[in-house]
PDB file of N, CA and C in Angstrom:
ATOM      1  N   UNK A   1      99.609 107.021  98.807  1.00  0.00           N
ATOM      2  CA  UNK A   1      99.945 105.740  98.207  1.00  0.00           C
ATOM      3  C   UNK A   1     101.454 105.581  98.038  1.00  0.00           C
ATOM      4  N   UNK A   2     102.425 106.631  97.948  1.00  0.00           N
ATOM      5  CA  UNK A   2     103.473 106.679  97.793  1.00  0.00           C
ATOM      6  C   UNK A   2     104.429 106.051  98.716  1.00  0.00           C
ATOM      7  N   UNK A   3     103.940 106.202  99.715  1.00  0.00           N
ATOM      8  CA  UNK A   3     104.039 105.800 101.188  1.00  0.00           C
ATOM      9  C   UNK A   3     104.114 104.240 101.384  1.00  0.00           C
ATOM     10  N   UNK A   4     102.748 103.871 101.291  1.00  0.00           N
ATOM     11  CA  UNK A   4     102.255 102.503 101.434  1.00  0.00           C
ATOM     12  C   UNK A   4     103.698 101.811 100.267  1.00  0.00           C
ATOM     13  N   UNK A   5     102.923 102.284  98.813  1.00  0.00           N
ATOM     14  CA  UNK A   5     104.143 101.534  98.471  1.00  0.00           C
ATOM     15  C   UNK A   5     105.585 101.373  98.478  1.00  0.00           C
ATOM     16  N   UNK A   6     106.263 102.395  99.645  1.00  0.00           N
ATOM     17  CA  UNK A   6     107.380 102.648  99.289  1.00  0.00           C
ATOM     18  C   UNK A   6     108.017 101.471 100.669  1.00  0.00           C
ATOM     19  N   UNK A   7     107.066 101.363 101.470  1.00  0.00           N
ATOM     20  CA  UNK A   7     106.963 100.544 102.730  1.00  0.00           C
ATOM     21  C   UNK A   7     106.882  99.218 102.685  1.00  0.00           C
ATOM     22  N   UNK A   8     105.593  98.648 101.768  1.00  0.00           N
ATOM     23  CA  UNK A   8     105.851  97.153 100.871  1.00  0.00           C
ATOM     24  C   UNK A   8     106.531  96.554  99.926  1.00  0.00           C
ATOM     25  N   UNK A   9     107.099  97.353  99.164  1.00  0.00           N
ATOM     26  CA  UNK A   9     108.423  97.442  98.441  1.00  0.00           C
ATOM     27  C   UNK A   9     110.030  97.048  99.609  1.00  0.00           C
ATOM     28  N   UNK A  10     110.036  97.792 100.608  1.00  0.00           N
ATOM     29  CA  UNK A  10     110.569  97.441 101.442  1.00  0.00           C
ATOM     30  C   UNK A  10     110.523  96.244 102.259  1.00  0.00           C
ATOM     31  N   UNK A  11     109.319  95.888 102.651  1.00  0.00           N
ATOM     32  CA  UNK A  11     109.351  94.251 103.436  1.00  0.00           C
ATOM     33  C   UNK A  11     109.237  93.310 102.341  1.00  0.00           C
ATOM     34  N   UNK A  12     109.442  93.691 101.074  1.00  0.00           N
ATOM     35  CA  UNK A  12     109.767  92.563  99.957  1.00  0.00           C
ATOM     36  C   UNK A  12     111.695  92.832  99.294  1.00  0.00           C
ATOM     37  N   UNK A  13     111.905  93.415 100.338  1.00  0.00           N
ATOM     38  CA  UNK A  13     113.720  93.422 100.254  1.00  0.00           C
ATOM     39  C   UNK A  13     114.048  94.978  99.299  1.00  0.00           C
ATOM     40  N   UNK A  14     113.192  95.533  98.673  1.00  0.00           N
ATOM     41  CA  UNK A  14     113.410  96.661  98.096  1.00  0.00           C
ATOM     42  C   UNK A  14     113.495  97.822  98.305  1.00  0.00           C
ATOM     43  N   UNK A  15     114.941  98.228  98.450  1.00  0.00           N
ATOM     44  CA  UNK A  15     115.112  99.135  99.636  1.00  0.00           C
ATOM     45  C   UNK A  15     115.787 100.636  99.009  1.00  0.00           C
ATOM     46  N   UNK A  16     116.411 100.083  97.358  1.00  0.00           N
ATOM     47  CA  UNK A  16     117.500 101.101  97.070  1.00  0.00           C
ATOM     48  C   UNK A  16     116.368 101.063  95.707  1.00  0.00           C
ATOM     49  N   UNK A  17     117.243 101.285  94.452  1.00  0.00           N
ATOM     50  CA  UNK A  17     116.605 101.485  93.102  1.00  0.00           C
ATOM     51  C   UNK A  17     115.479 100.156  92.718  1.00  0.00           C
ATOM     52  N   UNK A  18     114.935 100.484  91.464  1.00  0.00           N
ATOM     53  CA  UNK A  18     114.493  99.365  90.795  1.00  0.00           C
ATOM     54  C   UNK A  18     113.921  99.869  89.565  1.00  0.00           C
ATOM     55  N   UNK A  19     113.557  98.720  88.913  1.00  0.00           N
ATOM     56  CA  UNK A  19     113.513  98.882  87.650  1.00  0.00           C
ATOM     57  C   UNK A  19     111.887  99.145  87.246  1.00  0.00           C
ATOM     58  N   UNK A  20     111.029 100.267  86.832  1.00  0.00           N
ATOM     59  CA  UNK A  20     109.318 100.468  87.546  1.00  0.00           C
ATOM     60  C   UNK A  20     109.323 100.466  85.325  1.00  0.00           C
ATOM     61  N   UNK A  21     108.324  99.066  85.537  1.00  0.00           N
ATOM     62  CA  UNK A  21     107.887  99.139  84.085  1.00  0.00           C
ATOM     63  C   UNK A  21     106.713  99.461  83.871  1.00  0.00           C
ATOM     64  N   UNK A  22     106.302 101.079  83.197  1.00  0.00           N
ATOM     65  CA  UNK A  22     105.163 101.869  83.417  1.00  0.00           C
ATOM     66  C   UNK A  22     104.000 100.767  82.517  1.00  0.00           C
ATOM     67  N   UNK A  23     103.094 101.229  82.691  1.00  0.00           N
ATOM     68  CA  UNK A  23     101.436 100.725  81.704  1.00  0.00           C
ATOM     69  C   UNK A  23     102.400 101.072  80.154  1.00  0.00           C
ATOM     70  N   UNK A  24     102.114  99.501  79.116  1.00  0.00           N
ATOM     71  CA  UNK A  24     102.296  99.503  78.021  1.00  0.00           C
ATOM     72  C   UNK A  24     101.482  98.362  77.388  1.00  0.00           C
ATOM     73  N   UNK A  25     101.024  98.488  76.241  1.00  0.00           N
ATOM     74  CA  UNK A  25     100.581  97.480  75.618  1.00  0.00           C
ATOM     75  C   UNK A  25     100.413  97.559  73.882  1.00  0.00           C
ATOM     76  N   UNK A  26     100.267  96.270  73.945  1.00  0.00           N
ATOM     77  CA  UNK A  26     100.158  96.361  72.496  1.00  0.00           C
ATOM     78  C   UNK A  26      98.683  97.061  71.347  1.00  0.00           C
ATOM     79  N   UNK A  27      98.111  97.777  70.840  1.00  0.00           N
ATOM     80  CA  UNK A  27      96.993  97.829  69.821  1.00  0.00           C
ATOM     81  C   UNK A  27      96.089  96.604  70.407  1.00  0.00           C
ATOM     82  N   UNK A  28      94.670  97.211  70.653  1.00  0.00           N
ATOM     83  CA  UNK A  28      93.638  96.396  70.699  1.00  0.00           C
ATOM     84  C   UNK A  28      93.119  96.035  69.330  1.00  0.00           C
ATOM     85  N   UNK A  29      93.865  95.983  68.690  1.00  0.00           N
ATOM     86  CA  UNK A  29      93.451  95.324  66.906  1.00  0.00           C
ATOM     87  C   UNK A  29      93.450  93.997  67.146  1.00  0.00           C
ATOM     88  N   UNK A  30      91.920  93.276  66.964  1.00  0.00           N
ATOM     89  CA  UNK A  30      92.148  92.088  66.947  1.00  0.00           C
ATOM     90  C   UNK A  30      93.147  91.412  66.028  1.00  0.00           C
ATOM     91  N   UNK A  31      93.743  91.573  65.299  1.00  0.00           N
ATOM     92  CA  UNK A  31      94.675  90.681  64.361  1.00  0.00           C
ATOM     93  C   UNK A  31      95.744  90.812  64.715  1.00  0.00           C
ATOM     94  N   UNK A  32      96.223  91.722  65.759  1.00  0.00           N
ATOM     95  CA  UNK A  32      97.626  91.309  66.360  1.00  0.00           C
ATOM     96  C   UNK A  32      97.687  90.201  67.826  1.00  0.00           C
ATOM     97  N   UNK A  33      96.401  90.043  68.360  1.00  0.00           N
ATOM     98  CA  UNK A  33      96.382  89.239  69.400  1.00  0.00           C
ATOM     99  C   UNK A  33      96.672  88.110  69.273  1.00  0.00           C
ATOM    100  N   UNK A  34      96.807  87.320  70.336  1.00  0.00           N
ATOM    101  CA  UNK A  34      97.071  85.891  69.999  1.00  0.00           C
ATOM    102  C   UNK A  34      98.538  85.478  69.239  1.00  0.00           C
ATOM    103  N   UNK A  35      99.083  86.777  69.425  1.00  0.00           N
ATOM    104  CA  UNK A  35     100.670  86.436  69.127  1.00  0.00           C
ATOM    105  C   UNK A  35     101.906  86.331  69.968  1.00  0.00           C
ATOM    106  N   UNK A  36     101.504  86.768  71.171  1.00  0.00           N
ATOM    107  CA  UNK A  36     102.507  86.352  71.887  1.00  0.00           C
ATOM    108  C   UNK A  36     103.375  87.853  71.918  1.00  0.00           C
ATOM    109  N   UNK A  37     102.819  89.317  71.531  1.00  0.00           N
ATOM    110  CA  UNK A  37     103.595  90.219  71.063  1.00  0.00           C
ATOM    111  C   UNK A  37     103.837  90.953  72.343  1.00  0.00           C
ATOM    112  N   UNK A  38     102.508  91.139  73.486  1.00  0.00           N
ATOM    113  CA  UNK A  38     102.495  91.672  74.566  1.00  0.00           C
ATOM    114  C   UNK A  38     103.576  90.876  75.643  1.00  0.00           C
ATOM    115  N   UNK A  39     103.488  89.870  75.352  1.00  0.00           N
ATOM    116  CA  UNK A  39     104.352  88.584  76.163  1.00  0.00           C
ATOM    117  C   UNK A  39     106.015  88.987  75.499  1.00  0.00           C
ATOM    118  N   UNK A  40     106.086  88.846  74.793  1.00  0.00           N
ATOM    119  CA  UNK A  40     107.469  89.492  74.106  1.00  0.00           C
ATOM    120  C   UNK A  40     107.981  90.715  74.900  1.00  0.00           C
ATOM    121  N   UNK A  41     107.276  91.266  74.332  1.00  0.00           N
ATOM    122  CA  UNK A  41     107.484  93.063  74.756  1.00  0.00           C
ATOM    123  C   UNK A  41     107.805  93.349  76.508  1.00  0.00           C
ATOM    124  N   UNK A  42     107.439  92.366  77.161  1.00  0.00           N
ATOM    125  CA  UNK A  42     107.440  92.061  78.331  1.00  0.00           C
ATOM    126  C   UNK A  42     108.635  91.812  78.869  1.00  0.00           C
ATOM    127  N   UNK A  43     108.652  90.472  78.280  1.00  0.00           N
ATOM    128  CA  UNK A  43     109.871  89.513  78.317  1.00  0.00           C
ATOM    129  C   UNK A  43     111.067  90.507  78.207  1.00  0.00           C
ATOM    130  N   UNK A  44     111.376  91.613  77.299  1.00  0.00           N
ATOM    131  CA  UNK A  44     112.331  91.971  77.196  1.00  0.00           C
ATOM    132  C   UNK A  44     112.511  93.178  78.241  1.00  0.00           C
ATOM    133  N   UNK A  45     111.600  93.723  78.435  1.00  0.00           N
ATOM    134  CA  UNK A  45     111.490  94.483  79.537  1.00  0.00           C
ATOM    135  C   UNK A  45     112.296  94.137  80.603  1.00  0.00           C
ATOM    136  N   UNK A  46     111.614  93.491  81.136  1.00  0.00           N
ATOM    137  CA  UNK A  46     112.226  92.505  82.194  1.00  0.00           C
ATOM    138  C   UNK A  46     113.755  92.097  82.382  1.00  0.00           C
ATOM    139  N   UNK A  47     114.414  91.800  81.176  1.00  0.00           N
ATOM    140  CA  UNK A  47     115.568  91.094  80.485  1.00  0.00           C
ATOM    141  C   UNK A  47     116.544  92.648  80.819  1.00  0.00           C
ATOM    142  N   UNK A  48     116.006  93.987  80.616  1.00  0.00           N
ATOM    143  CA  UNK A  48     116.711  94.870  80.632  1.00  0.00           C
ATOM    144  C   UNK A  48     116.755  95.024  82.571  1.00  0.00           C
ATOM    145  N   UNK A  49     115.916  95.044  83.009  1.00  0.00           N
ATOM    146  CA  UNK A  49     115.934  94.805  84.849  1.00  0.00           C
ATOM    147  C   UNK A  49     117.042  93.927  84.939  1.00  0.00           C
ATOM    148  N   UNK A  50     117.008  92.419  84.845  1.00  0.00           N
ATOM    149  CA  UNK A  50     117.972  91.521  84.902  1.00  0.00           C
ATOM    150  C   UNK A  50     119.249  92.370  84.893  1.00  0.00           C
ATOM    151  N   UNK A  51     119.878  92.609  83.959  1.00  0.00           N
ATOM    152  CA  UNK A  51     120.716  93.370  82.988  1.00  0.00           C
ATOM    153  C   UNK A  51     121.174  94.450  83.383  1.00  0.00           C
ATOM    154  N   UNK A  52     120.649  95.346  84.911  1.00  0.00           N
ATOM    155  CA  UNK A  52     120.920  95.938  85.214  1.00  0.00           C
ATOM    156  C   UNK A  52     121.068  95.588  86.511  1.00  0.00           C
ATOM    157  N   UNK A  53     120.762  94.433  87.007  1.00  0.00           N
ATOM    158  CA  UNK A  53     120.853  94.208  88.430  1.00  0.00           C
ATOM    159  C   UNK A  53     119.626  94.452  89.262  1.00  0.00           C
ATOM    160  N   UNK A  54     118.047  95.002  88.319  1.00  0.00           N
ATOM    161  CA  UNK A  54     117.531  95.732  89.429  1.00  0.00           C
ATOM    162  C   UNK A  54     116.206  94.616  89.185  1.00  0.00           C
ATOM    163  N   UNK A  55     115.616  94.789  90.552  1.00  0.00           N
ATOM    164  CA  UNK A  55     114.171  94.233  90.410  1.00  0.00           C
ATOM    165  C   UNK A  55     113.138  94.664  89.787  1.00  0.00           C
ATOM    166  N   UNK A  56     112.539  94.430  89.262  1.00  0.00           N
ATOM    167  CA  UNK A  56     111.145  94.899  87.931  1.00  0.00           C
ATOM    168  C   UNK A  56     110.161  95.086  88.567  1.00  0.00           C
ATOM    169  N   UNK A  57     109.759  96.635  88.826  1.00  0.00           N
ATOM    170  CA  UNK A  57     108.281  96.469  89.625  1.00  0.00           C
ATOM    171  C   UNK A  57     107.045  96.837  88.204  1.00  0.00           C
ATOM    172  N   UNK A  58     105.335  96.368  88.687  1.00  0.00           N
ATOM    173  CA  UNK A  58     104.927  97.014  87.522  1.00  0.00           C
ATOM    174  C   UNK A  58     103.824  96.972  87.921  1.00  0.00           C
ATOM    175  N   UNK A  59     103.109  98.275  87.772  1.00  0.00           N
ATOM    176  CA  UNK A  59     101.077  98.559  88.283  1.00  0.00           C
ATOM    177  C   UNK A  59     100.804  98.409  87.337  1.00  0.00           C
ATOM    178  N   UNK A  60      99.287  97.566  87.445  1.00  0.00           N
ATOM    179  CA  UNK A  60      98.780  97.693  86.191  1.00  0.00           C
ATOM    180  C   UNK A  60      97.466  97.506  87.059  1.00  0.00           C
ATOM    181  N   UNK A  61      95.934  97.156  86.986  1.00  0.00           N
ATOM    182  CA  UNK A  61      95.045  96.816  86.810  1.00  0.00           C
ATOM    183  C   UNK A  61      94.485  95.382  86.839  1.00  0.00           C
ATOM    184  N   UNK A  62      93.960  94.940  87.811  1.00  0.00           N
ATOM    185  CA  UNK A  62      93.376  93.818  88.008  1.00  0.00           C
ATOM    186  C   UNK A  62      92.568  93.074  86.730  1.00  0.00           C
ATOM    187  N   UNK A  63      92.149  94.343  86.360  1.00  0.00           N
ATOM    188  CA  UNK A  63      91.213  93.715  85.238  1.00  0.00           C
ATOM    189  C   UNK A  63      91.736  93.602  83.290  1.00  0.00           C
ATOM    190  N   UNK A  64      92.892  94.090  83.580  1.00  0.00           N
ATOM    191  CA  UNK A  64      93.533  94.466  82.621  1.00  0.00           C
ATOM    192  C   UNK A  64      94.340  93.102  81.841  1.00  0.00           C
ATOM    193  N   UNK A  65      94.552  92.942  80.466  1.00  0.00           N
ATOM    194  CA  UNK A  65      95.610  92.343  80.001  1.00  0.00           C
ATOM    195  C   UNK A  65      96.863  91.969  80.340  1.00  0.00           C
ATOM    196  N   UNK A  66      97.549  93.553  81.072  1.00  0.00           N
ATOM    197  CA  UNK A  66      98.749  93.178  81.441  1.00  0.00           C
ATOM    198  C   UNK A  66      98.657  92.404  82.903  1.00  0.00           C
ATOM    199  N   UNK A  67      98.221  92.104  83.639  1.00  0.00           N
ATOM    200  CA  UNK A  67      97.899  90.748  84.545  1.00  0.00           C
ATOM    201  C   UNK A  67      98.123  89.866  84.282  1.00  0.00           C
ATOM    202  N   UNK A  68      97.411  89.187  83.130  1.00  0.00           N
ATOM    203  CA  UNK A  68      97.612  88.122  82.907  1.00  0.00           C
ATOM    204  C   UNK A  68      99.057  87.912  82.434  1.00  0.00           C
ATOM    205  N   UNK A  69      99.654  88.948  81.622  1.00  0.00           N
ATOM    206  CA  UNK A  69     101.169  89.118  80.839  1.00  0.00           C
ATOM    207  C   UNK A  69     101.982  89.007  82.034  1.00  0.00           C
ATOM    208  N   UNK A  70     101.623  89.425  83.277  1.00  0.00           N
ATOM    209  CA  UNK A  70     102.741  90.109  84.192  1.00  0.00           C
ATOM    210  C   UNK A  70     102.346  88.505  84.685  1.00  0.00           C
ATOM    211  N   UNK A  71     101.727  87.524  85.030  1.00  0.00           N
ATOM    212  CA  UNK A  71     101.424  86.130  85.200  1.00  0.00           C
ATOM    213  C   UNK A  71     102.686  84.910  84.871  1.00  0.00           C
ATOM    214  N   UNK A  72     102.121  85.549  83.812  1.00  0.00           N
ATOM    215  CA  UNK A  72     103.001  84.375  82.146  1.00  0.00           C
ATOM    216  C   UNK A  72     104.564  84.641  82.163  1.00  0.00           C
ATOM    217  N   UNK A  73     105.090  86.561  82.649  1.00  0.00           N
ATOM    218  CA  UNK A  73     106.072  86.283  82.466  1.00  0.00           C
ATOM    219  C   UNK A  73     106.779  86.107  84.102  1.00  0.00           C
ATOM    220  N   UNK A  74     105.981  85.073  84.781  1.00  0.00           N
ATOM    221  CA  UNK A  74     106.368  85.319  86.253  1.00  0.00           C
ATOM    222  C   UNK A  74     107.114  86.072  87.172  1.00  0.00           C
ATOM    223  N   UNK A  75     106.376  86.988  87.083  1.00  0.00           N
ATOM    224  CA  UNK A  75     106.315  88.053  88.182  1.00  0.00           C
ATOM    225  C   UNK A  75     105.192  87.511  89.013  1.00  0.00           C
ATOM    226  N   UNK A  76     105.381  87.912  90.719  1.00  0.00           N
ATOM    227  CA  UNK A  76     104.676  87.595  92.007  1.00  0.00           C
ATOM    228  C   UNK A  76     103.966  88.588  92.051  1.00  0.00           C
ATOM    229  N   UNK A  77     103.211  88.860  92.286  1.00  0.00           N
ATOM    230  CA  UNK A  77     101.807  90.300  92.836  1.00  0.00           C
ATOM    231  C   UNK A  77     101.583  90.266  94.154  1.00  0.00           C
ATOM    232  N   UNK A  78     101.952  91.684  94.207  1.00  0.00           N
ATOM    233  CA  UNK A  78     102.875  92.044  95.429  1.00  0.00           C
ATOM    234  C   UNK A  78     101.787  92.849  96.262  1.00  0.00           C
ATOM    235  N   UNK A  79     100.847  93.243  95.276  1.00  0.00           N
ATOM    236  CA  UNK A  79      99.663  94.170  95.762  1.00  0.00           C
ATOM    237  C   UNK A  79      98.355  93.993  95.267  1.00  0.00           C
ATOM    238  N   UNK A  80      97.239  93.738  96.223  1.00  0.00           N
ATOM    239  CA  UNK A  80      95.967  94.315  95.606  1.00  0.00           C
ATOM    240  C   UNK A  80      94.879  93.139  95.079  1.00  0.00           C
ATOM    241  N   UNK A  81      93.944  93.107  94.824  1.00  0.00           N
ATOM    242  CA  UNK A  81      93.044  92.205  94.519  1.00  0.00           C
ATOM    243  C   UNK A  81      93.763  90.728  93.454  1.00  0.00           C
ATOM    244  N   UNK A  82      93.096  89.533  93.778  1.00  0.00           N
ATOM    245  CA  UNK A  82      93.710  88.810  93.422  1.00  0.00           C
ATOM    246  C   UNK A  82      93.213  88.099  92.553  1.00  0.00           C
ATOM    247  N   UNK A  83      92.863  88.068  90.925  1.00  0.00           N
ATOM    248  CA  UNK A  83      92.376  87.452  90.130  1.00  0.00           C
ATOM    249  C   UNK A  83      92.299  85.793  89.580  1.00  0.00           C
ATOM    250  N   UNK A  84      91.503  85.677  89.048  1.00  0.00           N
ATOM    251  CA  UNK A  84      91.690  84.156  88.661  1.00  0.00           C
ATOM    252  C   UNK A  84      91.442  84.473  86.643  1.00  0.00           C
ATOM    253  N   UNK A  85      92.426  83.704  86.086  1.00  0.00           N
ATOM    254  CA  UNK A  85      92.687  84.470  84.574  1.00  0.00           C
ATOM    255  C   UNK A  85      92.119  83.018  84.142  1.00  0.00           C
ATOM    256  N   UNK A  86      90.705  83.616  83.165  1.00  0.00           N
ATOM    257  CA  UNK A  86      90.401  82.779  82.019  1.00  0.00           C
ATOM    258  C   UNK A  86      90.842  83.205  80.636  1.00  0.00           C
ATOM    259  N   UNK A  87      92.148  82.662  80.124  1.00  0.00           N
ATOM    260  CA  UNK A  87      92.965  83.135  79.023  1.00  0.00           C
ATOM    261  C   UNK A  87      91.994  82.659  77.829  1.00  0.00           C
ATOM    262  N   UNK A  88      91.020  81.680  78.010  1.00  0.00           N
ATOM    263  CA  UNK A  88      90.207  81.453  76.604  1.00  0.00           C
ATOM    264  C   UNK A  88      89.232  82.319  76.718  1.00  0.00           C
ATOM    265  N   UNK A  89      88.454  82.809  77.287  1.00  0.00           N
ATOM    266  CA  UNK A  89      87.346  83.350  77.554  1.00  0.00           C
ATOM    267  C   UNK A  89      87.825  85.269  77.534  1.00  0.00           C
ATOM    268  N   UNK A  90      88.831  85.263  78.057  1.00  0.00           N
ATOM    269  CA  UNK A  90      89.721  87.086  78.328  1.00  0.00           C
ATOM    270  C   UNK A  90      88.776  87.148  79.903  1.00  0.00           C
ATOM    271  N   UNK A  91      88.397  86.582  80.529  1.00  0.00           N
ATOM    272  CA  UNK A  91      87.770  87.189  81.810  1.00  0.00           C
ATOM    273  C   UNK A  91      88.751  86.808  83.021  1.00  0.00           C
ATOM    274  N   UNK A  92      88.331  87.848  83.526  1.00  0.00           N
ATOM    275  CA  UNK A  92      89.192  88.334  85.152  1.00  0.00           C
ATOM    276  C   UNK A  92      88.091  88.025  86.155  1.00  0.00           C
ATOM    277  N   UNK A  93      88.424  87.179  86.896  1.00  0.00           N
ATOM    278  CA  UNK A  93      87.406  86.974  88.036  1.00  0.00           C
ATOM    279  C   UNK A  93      88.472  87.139  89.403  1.00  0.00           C
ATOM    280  N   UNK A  94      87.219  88.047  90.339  1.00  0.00           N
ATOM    281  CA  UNK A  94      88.053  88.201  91.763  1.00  0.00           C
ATOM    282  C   UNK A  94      88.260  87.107  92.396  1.00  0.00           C
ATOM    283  N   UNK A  95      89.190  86.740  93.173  1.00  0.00           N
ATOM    284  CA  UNK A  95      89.027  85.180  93.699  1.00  0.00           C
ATOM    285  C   UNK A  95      88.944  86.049  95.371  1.00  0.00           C
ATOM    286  N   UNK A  96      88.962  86.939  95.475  1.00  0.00           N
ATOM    287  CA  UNK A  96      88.385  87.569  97.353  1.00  0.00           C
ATOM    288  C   UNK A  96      89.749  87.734  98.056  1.00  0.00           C
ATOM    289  N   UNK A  97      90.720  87.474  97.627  1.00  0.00           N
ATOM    290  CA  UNK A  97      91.772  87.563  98.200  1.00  0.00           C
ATOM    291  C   UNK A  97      92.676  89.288  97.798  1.00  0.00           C
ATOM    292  N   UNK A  98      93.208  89.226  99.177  1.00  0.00           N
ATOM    293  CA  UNK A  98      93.683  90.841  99.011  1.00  0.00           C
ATOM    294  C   UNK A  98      95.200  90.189  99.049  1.00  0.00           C
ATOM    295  N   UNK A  99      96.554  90.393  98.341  1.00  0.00           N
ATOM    296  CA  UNK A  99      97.520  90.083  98.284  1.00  0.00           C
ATOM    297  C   UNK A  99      98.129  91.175  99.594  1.00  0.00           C
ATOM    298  N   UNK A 100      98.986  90.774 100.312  1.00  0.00           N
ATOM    299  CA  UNK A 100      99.399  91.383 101.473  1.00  0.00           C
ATOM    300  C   UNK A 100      98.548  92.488 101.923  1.00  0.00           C
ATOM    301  N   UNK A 101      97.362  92.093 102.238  1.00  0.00           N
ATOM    302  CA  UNK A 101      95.859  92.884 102.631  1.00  0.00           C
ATOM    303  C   UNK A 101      96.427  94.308 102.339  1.00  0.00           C
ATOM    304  N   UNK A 102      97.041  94.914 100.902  1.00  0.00           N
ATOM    305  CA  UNK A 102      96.853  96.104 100.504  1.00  0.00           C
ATOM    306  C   UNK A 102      96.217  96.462  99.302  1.00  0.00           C
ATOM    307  N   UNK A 103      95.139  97.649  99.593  1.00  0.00           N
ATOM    308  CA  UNK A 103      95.189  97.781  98.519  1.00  0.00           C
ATOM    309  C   UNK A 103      94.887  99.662  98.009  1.00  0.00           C
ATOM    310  N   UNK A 104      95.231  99.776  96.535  1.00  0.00           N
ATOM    311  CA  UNK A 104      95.442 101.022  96.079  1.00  0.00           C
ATOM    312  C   UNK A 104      94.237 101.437  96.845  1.00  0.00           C
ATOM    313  N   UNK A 105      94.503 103.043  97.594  1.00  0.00           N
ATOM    314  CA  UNK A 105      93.157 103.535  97.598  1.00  0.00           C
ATOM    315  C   UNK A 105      92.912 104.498  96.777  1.00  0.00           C
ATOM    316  N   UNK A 106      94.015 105.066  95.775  1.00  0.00           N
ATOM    317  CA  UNK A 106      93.392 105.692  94.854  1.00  0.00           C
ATOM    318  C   UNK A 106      92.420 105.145  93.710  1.00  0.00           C
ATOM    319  N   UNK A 107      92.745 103.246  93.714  1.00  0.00           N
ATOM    320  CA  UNK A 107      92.305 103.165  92.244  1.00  0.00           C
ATOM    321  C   UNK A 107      92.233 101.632  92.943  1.00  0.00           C
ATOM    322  N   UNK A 108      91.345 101.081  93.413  1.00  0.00           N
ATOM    323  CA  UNK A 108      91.376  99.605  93.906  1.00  0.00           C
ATOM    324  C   UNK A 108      91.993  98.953  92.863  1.00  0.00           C
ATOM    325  N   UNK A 109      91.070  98.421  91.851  1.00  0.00           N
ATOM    326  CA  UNK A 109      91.607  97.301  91.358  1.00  0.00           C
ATOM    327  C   UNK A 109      93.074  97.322  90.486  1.00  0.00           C
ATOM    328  N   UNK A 110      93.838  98.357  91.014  1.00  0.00           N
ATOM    329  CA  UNK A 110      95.125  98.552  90.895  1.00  0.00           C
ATOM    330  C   UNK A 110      95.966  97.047  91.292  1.00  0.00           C
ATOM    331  N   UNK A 111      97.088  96.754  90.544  1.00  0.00           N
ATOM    332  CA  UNK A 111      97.828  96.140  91.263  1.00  0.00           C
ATOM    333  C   UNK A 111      99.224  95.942  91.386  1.00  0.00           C
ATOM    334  N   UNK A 112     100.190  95.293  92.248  1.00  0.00           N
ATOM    335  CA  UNK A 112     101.547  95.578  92.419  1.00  0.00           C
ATOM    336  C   UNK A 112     102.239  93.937  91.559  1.00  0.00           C
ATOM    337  N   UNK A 113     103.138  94.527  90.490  1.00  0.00           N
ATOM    338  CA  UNK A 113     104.076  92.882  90.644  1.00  0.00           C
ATOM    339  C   UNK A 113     105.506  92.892  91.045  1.00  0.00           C
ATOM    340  N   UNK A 114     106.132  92.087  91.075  1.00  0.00           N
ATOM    341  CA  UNK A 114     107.536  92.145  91.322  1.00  0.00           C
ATOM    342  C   UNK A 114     108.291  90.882  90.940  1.00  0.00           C
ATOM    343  N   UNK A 115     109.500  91.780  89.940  1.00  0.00           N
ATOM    344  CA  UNK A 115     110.263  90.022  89.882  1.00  0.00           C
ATOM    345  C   UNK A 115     111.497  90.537  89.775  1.00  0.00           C
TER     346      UNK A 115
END
């Protein structure tokens, strides 16, 4: 996989460093949701990429929260199954589409963003 991604990273102009924002999130306590805290936490992430000149890459999970976050704070998905986000409902539906027909083979519903 190291490979693959080090190759699509490349035909998306990424050739030297970048900025790789690992799996983070906020407490699944319902009483912090709905604040905008994961979206924050994001946002600044990102702000430090800017800030350094570098592009923001970030795996996360198709089915996961941070999808929809990595969405909102527009980043492109660069890899891997392609969801359709019901933000009232929390459901992830596949829409059949493979984003640049790759995908993780360690962990399918893996996915790539980039901004």
């Amino acid at each position: 996989m190291r490979e693959k991604v080090a190759r699509l990273l490349g035909r998306q102009g990424i050739k030297g460093k970048f900025y790789y924002l690992s799996e983070s999130a906020i407490s699944n306590d319902p009483s912090l949701r709905g604040q905008g805290l994961s979206l924050g936490l994001h946002q600044a992430r990102l702000a430090i990429a800017r800030t350094k000149g570098l592009t923001a890459v970030q795996r996360t999970s198709s089915a996961g929260p941070m999808y929809r976050t990595s969405l909102k704070a527009g980043m492109q998905q660069i890899m891997g199954p392609e969801v359709a986000v019901n933000t009232a409902a929390r459901t992830f539906t596949p829409t059949g589409t493979i984003i640049n027909n790759e995908v993780d083979t360690e962990m399918p519903a893996r996915v790539l963003f980039m901004k």
